[in-house]
N, C-alpha and C. Protein backbone atom coordinates (compact mmCIF):
# COMPACT_ATOMS: atom_id res chain seq x y z
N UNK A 1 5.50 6.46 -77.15
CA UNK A 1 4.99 5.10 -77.15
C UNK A 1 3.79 4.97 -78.09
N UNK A 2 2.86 5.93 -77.88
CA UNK A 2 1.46 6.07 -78.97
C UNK A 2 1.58 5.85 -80.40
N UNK A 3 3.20 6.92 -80.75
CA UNK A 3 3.88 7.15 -81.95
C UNK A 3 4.20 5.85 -82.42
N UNK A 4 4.75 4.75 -82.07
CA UNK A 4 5.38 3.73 -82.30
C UNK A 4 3.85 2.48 -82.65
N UNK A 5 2.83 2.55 -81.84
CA UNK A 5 2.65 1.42 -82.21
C UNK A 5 1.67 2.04 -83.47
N UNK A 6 1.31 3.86 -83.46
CA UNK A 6 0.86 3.89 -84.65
C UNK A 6 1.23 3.82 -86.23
N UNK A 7 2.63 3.50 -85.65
CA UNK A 7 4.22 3.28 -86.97
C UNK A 7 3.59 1.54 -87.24
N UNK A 8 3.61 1.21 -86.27
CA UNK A 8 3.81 -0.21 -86.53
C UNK A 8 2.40 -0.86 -87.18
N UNK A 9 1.04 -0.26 -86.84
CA UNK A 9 -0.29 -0.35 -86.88
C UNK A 9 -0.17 0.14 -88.80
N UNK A 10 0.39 1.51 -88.98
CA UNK A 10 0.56 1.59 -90.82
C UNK A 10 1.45 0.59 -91.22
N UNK A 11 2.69 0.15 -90.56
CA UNK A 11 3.68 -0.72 -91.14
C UNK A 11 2.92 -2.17 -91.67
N UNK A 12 1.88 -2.44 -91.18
CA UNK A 12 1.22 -3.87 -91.11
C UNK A 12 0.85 -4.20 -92.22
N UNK A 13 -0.08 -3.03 -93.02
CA UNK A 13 -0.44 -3.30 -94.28
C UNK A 13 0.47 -2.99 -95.43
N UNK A 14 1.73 -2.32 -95.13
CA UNK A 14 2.77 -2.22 -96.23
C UNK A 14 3.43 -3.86 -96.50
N UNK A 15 3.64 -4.11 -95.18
CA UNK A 15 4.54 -5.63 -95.34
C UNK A 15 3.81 -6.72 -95.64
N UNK A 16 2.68 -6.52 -95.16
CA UNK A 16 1.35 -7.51 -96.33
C UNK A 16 1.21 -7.07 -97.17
N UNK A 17 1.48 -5.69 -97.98
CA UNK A 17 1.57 -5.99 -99.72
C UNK A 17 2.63 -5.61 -100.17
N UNK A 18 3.48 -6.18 -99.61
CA UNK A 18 5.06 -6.60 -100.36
C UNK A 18 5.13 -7.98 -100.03
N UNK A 19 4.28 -8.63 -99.06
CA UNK A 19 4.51 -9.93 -99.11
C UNK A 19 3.47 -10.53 -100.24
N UNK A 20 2.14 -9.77 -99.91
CA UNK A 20 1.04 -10.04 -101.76
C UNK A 20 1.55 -9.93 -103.00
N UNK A 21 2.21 -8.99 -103.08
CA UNK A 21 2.90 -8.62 -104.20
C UNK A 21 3.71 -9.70 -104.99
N UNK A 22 4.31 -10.37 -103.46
CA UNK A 22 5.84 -11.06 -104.26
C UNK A 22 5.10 -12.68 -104.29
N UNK A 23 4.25 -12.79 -103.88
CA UNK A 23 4.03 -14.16 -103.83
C UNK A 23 3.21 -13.54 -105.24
N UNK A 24 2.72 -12.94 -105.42
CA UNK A 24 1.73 -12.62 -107.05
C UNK A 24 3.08 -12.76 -107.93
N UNK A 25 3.88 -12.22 -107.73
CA UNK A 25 5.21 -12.13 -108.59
C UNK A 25 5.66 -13.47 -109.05
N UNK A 26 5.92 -14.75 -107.77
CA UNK A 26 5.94 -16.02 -108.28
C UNK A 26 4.91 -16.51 -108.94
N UNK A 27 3.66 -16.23 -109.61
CA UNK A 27 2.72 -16.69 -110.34
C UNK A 27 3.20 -15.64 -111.68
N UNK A 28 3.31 -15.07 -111.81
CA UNK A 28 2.97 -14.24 -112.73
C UNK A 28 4.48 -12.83 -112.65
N UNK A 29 5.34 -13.24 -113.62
CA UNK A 29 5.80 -11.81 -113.75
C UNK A 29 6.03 -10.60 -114.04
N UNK A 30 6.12 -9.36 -113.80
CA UNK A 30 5.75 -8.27 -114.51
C UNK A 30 6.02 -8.05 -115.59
N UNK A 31 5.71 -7.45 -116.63
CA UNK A 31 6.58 -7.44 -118.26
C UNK A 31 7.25 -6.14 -118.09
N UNK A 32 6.86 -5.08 -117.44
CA UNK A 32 8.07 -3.84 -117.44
C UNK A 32 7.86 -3.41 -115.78
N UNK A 33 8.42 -2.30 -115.72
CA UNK A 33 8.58 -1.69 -114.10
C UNK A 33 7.72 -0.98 -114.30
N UNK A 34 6.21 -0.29 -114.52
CA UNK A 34 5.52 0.15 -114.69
C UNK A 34 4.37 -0.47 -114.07
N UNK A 35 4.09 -2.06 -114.95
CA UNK A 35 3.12 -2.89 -114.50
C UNK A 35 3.52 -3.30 -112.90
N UNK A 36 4.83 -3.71 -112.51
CA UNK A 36 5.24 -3.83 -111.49
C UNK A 36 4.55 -2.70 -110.31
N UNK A 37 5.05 -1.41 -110.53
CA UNK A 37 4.31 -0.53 -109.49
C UNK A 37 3.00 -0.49 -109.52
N UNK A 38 2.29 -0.52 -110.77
CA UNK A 38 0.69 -0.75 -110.56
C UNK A 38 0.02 -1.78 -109.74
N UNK A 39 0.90 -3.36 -110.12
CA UNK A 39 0.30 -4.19 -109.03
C UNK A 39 0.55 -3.80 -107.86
N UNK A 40 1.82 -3.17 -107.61
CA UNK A 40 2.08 -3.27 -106.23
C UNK A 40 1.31 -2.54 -105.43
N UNK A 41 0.96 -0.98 -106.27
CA UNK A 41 -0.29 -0.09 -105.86
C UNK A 41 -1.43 -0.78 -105.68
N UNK A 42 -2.27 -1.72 -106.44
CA UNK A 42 -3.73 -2.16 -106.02
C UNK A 42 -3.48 -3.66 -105.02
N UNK A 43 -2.16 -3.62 -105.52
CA UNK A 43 -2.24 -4.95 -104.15
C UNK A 43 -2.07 -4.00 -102.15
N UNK A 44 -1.31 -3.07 -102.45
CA UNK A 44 -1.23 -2.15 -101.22
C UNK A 44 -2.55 -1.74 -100.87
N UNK A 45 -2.89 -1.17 -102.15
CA UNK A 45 -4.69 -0.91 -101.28
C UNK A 45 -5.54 -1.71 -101.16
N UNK A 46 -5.56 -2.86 -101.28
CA UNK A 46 -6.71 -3.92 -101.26
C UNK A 46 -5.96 -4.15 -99.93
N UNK A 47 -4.92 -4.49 -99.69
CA UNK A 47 -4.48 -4.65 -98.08
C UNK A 47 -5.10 -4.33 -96.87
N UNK A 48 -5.01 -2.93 -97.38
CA UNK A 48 -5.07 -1.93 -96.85
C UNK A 48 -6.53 -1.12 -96.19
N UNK A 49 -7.68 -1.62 -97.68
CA UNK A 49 -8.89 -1.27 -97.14
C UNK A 49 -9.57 -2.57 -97.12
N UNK A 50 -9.29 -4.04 -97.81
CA UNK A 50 -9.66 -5.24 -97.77
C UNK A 50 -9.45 -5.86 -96.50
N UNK A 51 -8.30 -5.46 -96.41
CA UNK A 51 -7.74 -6.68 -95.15
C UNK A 51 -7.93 -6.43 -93.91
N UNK A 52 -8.54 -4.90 -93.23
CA UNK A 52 -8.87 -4.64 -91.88
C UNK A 52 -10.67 -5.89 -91.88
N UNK A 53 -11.18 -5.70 -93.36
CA UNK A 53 -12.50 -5.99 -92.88
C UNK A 53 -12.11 -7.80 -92.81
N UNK A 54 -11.33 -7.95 -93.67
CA UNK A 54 -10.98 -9.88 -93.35
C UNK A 54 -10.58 -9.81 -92.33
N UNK A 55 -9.77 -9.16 -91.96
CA UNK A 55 -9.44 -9.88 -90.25
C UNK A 55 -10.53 -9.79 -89.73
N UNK A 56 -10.83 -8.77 -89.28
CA UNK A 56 -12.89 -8.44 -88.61
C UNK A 56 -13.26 -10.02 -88.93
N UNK A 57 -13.69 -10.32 -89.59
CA UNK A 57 -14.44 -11.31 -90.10
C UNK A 57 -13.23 -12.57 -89.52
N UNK A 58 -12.11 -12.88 -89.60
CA UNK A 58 -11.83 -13.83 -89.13
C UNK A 58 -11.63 -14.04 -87.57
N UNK A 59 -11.57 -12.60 -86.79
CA UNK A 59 -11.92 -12.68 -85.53
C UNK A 59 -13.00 -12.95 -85.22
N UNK A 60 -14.28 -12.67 -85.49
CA UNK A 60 -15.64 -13.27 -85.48
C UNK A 60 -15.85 -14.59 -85.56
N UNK A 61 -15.21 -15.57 -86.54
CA UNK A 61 -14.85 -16.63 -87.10
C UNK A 61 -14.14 -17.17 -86.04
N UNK A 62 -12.81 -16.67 -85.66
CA UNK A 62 -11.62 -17.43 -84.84
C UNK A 62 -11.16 -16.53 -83.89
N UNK A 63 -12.12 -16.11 -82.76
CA UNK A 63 -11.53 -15.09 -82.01
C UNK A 63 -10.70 -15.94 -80.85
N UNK A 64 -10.32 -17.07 -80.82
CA UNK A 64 -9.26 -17.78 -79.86
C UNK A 64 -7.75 -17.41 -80.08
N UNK A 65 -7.75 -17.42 -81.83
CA UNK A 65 -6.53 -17.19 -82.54
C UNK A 65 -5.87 -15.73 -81.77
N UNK A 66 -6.72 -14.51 -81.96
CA UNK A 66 -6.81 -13.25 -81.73
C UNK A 66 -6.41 -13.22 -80.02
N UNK A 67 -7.12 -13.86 -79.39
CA UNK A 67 -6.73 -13.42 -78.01
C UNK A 67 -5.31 -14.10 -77.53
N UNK A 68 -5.11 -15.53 -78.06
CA UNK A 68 -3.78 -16.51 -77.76
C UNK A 68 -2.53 -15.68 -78.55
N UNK A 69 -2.84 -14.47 -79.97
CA UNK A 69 -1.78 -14.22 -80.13
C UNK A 69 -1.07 -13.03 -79.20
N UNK A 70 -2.43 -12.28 -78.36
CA UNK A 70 -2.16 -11.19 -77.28
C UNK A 70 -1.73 -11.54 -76.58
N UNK A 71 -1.34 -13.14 -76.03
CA UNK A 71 -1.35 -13.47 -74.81
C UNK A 71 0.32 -13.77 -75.08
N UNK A 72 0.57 -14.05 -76.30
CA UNK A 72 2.35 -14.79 -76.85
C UNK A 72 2.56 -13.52 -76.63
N UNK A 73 2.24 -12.69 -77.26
CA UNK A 73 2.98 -11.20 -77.30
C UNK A 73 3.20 -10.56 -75.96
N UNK A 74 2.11 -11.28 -74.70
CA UNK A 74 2.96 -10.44 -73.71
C UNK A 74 3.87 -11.00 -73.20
N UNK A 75 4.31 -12.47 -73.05
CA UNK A 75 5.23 -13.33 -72.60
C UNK A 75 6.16 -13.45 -73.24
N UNK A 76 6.54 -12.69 -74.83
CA UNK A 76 7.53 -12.12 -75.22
C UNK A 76 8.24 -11.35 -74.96
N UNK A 77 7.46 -9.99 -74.11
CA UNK A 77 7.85 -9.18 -73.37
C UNK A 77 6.96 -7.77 -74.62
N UNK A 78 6.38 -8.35 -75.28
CA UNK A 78 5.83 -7.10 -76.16
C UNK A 78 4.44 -6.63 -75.84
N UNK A 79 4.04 -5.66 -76.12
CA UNK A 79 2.47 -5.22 -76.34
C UNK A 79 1.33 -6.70 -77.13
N UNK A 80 0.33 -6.47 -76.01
CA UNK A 80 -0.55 -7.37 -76.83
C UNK A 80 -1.02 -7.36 -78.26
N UNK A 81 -0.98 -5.99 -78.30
CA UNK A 81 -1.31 -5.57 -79.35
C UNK A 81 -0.28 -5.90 -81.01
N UNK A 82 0.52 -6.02 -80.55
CA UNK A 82 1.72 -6.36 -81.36
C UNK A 82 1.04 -7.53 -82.21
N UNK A 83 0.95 -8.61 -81.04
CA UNK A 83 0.39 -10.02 -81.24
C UNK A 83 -0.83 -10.23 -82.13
N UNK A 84 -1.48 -9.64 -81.93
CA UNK A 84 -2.78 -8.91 -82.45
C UNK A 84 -3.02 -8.33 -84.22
N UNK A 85 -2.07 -7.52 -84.21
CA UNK A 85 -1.46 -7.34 -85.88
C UNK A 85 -0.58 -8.18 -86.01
N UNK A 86 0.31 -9.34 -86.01
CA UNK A 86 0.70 -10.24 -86.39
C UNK A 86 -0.31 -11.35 -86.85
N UNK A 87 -1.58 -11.74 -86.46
CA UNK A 87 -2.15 -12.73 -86.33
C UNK A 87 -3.01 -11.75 -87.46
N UNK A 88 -3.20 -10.82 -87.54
CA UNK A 88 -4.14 -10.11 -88.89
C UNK A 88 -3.27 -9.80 -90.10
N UNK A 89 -1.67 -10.20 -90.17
CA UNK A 89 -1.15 -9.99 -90.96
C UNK A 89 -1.64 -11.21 -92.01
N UNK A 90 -1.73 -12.18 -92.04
CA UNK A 90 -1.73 -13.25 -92.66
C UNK A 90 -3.10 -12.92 -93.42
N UNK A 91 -4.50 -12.57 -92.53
CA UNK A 91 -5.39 -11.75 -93.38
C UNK A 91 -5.35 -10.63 -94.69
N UNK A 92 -4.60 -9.87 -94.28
CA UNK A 92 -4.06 -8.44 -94.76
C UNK A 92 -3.46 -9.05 -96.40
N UNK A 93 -2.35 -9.94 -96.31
CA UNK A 93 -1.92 -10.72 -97.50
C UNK A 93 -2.94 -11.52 -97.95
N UNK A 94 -3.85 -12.23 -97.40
CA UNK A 94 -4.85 -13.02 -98.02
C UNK A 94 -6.23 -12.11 -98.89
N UNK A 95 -6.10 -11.15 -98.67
CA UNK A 95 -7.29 -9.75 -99.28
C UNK A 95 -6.55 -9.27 -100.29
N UNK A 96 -4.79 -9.20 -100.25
CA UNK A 96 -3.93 -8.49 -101.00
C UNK A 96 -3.97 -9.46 -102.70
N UNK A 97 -3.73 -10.55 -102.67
CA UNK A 97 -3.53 -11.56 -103.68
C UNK A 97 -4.17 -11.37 -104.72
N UNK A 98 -5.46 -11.41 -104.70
CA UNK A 98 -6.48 -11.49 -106.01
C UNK A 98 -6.30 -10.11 -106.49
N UNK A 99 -5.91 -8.97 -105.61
CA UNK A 99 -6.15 -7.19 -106.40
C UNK A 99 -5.81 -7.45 -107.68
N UNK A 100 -4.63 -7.83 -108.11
CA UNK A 100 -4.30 -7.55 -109.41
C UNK A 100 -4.86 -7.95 -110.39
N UNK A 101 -5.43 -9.27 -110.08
CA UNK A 101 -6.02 -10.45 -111.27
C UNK A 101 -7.49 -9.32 -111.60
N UNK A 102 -8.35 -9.23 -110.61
CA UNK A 102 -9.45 -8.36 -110.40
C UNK A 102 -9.65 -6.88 -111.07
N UNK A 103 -8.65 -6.57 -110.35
CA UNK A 103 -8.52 -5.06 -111.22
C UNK A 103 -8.26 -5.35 -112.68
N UNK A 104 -7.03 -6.57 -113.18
CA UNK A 104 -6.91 -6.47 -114.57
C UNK A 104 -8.56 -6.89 -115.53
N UNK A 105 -8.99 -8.08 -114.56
CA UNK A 105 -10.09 -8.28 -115.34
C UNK A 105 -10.98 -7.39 -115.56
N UNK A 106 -11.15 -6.43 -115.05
CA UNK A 106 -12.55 -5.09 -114.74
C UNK A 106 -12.07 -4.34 -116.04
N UNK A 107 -10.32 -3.88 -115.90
CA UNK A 107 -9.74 -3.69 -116.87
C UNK A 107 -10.32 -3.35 -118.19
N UNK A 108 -9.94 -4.76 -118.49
CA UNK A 108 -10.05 -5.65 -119.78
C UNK A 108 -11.51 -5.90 -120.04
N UNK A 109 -12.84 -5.67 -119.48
CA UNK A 109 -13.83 -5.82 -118.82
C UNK A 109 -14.36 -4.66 -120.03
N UNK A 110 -14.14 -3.30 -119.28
CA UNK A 110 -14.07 -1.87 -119.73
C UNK A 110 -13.16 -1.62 -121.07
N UNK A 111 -12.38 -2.18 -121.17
CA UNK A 111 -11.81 -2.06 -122.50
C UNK A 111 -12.67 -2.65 -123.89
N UNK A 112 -13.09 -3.79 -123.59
CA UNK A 112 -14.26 -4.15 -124.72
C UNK A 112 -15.48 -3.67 -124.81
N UNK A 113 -15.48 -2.73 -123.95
CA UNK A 113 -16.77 -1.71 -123.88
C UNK A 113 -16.47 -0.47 -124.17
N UNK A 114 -15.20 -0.32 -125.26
CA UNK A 114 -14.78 0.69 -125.02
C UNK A 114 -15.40 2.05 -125.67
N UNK A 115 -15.84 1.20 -126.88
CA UNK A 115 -17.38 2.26 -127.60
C UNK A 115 -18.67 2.55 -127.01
N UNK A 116 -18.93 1.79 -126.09
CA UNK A 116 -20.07 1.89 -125.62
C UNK A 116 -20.07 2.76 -124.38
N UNK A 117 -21.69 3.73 -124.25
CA UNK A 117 -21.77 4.65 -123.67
C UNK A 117 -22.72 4.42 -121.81
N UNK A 118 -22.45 5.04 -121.14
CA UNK A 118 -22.83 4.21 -119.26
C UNK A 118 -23.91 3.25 -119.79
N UNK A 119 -25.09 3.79 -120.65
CA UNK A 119 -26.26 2.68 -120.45
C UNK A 119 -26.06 1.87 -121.18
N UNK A 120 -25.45 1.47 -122.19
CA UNK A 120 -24.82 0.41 -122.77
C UNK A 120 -24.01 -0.91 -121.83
N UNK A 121 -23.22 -0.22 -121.06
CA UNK A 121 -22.18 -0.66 -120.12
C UNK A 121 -22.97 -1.10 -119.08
N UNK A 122 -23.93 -0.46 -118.37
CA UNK A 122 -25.27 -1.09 -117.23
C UNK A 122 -25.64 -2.26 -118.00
N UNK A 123 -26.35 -1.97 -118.67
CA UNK A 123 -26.79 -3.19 -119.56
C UNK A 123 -25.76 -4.73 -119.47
N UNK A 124 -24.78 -4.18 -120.24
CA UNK A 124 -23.98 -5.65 -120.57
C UNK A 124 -23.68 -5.90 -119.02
N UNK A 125 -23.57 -5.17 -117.43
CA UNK A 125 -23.07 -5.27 -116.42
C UNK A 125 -24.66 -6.47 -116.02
N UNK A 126 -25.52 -5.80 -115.97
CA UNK A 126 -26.89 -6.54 -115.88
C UNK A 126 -27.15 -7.97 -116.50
N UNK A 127 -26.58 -8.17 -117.90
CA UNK A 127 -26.71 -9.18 -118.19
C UNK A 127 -26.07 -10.38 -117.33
N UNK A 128 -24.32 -9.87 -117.17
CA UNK A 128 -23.54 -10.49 -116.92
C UNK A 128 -23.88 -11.39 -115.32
N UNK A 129 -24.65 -10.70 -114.80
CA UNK A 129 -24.80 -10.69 -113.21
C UNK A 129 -25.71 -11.87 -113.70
N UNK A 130 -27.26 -11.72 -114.71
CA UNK A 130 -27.80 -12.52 -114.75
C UNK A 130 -27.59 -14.10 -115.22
N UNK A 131 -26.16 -14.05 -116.08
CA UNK A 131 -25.86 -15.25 -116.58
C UNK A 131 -25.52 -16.21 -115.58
N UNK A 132 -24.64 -15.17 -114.48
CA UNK A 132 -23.75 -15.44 -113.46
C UNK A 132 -24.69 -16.30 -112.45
N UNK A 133 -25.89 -15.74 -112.43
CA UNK A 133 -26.67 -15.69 -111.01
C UNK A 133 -27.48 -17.35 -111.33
N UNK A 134 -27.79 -17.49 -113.26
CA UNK A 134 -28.43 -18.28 -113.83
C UNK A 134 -27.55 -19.81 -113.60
N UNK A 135 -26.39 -19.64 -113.87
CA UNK A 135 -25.34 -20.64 -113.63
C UNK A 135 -24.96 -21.40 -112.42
N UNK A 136 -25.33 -20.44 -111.40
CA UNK A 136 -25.52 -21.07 -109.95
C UNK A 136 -26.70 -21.90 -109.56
């Protein structure tokens, strides 16, 4: 029984980034099967280490959601807990979405820095924060 819901507890963040993935896919499609597995890799791990702390934060936010979905899940006949990662799945995909755009921009970020050496790269990182911070 332990075994199963710890199957189901890893299963949570795979199927939130195949569901990140494919909704990224309708915006944007891959140009080879290469780029394809890369998104699918940083969209899996942003899931994965993003999306435990968004749910956190949306239980804090909406902990009614969290307890009403424990409560469907037992009158289903399932573990509360079930209910529980269902209602953080929707989190899990919402942390998953931006990985790719993010990572490409940092990317592409580092690529025009590509002559330049760490304190060069601090620097232009420093500026950037300040333009950023100036604009607000």
């Amino acid at each position: 029984m332990i075994a199963i819901f710890y199957l189901k507890l890893a299963a949570v963040p795979l199927v939130a980034g195949l569901a990140a993935t494919g909704l990224g896919f309708l915006f944007l499609w891959p140009k080879s099967g290469r780029e394809a597995a890369a998104r699918f890799a940083c969209t899996l791990l942003a899931c994965a280490v993003a999306g435990p702390c968004l749910a956190i934060a949306g239980y804090c936010w909406w902990p009614a959601l969290f307890a009403s979905s424990g409560q469907f899940a037992i009158l289903a006949g399932g573990p509360a807990e079930l209910g529980v990662l269902l209602a953080a799945t929707p989190f899990l995909v919402l942390a998953g979405l931006p990985a790719w755009w993010i990572v490409g921009a940092l990317l592409l970020w580092f690529e025009r820095r590509r002559s330049k050496d760490i304190a060069e790269i601090a620097h232009d990182a420093a500026e950037a924060v300040r333009h950023v911070r100036e604009t607000l």
